[in-house]
N, C-alpha and C. Protein backbone atom coordinates (compact mmCIF):
# COMPACT_ATOMS: atom_id res chain seq x y z
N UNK A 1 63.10 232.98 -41.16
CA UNK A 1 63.98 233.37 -42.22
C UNK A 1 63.30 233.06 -43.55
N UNK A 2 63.26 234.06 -44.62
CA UNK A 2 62.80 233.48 -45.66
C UNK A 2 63.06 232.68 -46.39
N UNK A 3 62.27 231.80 -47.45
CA UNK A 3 62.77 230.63 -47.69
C UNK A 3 63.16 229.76 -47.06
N UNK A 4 63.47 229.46 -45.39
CA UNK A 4 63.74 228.92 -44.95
C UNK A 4 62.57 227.11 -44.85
N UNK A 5 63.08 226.35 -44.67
CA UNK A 5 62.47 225.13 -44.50
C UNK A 5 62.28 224.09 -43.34
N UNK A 6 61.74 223.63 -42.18
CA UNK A 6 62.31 222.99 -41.18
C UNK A 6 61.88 221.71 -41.51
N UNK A 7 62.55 220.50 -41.26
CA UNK A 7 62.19 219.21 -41.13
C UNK A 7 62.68 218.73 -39.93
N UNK A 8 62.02 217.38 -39.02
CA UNK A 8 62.30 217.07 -38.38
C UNK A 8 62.38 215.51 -38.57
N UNK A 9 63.65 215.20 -38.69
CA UNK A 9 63.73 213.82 -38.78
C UNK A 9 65.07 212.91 -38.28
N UNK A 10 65.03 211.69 -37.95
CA UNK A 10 65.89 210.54 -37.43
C UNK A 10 66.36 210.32 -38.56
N UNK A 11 67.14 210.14 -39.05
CA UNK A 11 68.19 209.88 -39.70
C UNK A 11 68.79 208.40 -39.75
N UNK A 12 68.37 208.03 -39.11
CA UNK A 12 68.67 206.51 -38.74
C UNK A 12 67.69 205.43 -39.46
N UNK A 13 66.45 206.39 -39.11
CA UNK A 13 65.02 205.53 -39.47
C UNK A 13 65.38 205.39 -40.72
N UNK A 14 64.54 204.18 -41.65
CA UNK A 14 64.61 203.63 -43.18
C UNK A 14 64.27 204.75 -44.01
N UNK A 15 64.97 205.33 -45.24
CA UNK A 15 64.31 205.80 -45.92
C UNK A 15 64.49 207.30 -45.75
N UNK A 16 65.33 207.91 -44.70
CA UNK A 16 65.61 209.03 -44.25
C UNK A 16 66.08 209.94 -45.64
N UNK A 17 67.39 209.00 -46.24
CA UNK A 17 68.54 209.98 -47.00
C UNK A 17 67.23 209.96 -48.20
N UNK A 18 66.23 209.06 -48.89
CA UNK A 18 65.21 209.44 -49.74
C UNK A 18 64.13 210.71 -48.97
N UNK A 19 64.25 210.70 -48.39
CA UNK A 19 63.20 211.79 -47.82
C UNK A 19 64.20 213.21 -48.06
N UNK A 20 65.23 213.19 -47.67
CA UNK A 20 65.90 214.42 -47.53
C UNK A 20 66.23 215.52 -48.87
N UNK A 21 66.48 213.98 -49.71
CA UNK A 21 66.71 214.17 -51.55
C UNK A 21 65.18 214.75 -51.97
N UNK A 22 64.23 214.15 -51.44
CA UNK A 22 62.77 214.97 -51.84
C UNK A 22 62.54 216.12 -51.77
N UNK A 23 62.83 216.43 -50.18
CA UNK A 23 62.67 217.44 -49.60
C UNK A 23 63.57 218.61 -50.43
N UNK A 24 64.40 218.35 -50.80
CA UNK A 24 65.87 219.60 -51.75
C UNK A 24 65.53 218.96 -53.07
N UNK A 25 64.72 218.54 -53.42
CA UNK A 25 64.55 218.12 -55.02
C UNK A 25 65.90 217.60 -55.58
N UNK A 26 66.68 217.08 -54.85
CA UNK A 26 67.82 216.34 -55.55
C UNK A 26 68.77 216.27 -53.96
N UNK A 27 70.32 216.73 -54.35
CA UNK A 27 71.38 216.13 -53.25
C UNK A 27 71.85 217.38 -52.76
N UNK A 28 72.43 217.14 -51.46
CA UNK A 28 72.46 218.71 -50.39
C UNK A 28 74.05 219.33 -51.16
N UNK A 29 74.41 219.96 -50.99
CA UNK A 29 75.87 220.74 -50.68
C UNK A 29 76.22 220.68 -50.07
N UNK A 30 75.71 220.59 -48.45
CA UNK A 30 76.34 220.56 -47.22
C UNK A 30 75.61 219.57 -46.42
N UNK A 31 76.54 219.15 -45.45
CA UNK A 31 76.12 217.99 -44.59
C UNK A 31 76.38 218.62 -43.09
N UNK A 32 75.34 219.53 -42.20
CA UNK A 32 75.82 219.31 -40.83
C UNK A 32 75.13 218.41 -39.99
N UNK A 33 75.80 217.94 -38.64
CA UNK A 33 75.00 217.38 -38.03
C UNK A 33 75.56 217.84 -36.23
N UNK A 34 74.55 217.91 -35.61
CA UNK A 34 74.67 218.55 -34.33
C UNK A 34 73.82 217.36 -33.46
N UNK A 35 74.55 216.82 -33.00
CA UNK A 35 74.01 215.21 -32.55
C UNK A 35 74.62 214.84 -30.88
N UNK A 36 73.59 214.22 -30.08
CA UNK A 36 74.44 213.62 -29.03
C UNK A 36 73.72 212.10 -28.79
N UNK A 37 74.93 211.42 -28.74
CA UNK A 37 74.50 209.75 -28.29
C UNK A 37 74.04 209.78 -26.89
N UNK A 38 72.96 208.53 -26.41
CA UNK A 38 72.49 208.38 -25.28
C UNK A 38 74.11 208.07 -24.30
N UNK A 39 73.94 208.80 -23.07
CA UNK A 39 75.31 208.47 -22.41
C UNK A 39 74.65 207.80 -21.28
N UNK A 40 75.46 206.88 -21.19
CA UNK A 40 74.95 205.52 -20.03
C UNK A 40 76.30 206.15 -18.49
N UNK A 41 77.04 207.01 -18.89
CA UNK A 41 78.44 207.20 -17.63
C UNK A 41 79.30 206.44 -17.83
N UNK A 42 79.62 205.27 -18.67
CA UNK A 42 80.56 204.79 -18.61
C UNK A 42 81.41 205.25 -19.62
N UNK A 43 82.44 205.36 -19.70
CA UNK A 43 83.44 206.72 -20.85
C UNK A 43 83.50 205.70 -21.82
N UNK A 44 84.14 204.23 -21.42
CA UNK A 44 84.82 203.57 -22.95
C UNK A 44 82.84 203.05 -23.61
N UNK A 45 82.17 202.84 -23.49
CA UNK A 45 80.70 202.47 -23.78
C UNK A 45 80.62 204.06 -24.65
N UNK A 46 80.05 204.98 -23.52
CA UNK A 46 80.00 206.55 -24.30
C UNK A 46 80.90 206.58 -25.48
N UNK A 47 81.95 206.53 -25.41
CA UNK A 47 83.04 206.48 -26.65
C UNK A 47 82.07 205.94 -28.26
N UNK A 48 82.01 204.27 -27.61
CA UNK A 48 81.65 203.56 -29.16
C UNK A 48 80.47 204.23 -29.07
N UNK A 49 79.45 204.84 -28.16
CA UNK A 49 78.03 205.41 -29.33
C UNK A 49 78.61 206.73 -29.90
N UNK A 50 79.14 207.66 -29.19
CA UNK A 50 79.54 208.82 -30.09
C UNK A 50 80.24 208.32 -31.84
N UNK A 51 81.02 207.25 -31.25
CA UNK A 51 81.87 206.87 -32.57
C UNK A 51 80.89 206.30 -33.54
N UNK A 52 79.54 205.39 -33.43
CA UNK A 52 79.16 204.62 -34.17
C UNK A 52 78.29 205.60 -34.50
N UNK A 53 77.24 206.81 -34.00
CA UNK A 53 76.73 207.74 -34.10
C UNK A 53 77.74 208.99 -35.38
N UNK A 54 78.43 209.19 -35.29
CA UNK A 54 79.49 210.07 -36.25
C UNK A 54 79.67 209.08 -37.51
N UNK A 55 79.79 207.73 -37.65
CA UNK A 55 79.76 207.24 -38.54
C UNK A 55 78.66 206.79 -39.80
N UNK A 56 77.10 207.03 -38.82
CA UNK A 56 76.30 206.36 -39.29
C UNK A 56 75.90 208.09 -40.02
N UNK A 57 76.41 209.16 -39.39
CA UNK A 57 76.21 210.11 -39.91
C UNK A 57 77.22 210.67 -41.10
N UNK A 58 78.27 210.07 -41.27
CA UNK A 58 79.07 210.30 -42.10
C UNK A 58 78.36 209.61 -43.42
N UNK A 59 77.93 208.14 -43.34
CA UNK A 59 77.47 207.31 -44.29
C UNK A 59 75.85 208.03 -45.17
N UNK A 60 75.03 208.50 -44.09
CA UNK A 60 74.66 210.00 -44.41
C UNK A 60 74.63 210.39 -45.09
N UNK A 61 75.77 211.33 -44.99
CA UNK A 61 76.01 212.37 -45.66
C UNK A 61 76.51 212.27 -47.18
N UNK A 62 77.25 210.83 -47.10
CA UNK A 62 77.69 210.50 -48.52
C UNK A 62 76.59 210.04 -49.47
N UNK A 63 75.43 209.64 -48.72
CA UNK A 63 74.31 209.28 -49.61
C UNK A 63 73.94 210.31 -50.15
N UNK A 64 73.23 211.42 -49.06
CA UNK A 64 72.72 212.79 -49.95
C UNK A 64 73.31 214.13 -50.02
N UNK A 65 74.53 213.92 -50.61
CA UNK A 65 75.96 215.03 -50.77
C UNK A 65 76.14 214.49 -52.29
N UNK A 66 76.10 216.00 -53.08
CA UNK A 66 76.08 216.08 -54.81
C UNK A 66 77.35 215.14 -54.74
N UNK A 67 78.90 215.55 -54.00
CA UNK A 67 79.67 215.24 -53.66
C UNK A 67 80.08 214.27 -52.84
N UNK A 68 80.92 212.73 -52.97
CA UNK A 68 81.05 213.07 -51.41
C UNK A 68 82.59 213.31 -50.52
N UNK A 69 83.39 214.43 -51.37
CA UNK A 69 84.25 214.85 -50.82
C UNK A 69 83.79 216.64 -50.53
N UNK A 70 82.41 216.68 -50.56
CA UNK A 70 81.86 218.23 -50.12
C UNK A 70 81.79 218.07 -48.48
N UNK A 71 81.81 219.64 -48.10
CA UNK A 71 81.98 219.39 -47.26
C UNK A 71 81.12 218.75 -46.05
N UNK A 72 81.31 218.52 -44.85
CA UNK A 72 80.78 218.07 -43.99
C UNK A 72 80.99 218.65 -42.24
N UNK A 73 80.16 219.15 -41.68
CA UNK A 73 80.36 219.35 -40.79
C UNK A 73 79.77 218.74 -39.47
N UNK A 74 80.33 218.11 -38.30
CA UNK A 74 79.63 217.45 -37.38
C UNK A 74 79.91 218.09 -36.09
N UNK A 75 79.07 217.73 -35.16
CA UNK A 75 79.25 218.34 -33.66
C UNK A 75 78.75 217.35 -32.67
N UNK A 76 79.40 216.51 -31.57
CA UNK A 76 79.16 215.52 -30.92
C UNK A 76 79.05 216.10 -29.51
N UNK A 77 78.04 216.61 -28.32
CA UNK A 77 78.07 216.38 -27.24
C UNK A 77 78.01 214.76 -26.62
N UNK A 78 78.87 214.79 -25.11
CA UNK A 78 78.46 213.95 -24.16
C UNK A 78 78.25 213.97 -23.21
């Protein structure tokens, strides 16, 4: 696609939400994330990584969002 850009990065790792602000020369408009936590089979365990995973991505998004009541979109497999 033209103009298009790919990066590949953890989000977790130090220094991520500064890389991302580089990469867009400032703060996104939109926040998606299409993510799945490691699932071990046990449902209430699976639960807290999806949950702590959606959060650490929410915190994210508020770093590099012009906004941070813009929008946000997430998607969790398990």
């Amino acid at each position: 696609m033209p103009g298009c850009e790919i990066h590949v990065l953890d989000f977790l790792e130090d220094g991520a939400d500064d890389k991302v602000k580089h990469w867009l020369g400032g703060r996104a408009d939109v926040v998606m994330s299409d993510m799945a936590a490691a699932s071990s089979g046990h449902k209430q365990t699976d639960h807290l990584r999806i949950m702590a995973l959606c959060e650490a991505a929410a915190y994210f998004a508020f770093d590099v969002q012009c906004s941070p009541a813009g929008p946000k979109v997430n998607s969790n497999r398990s």
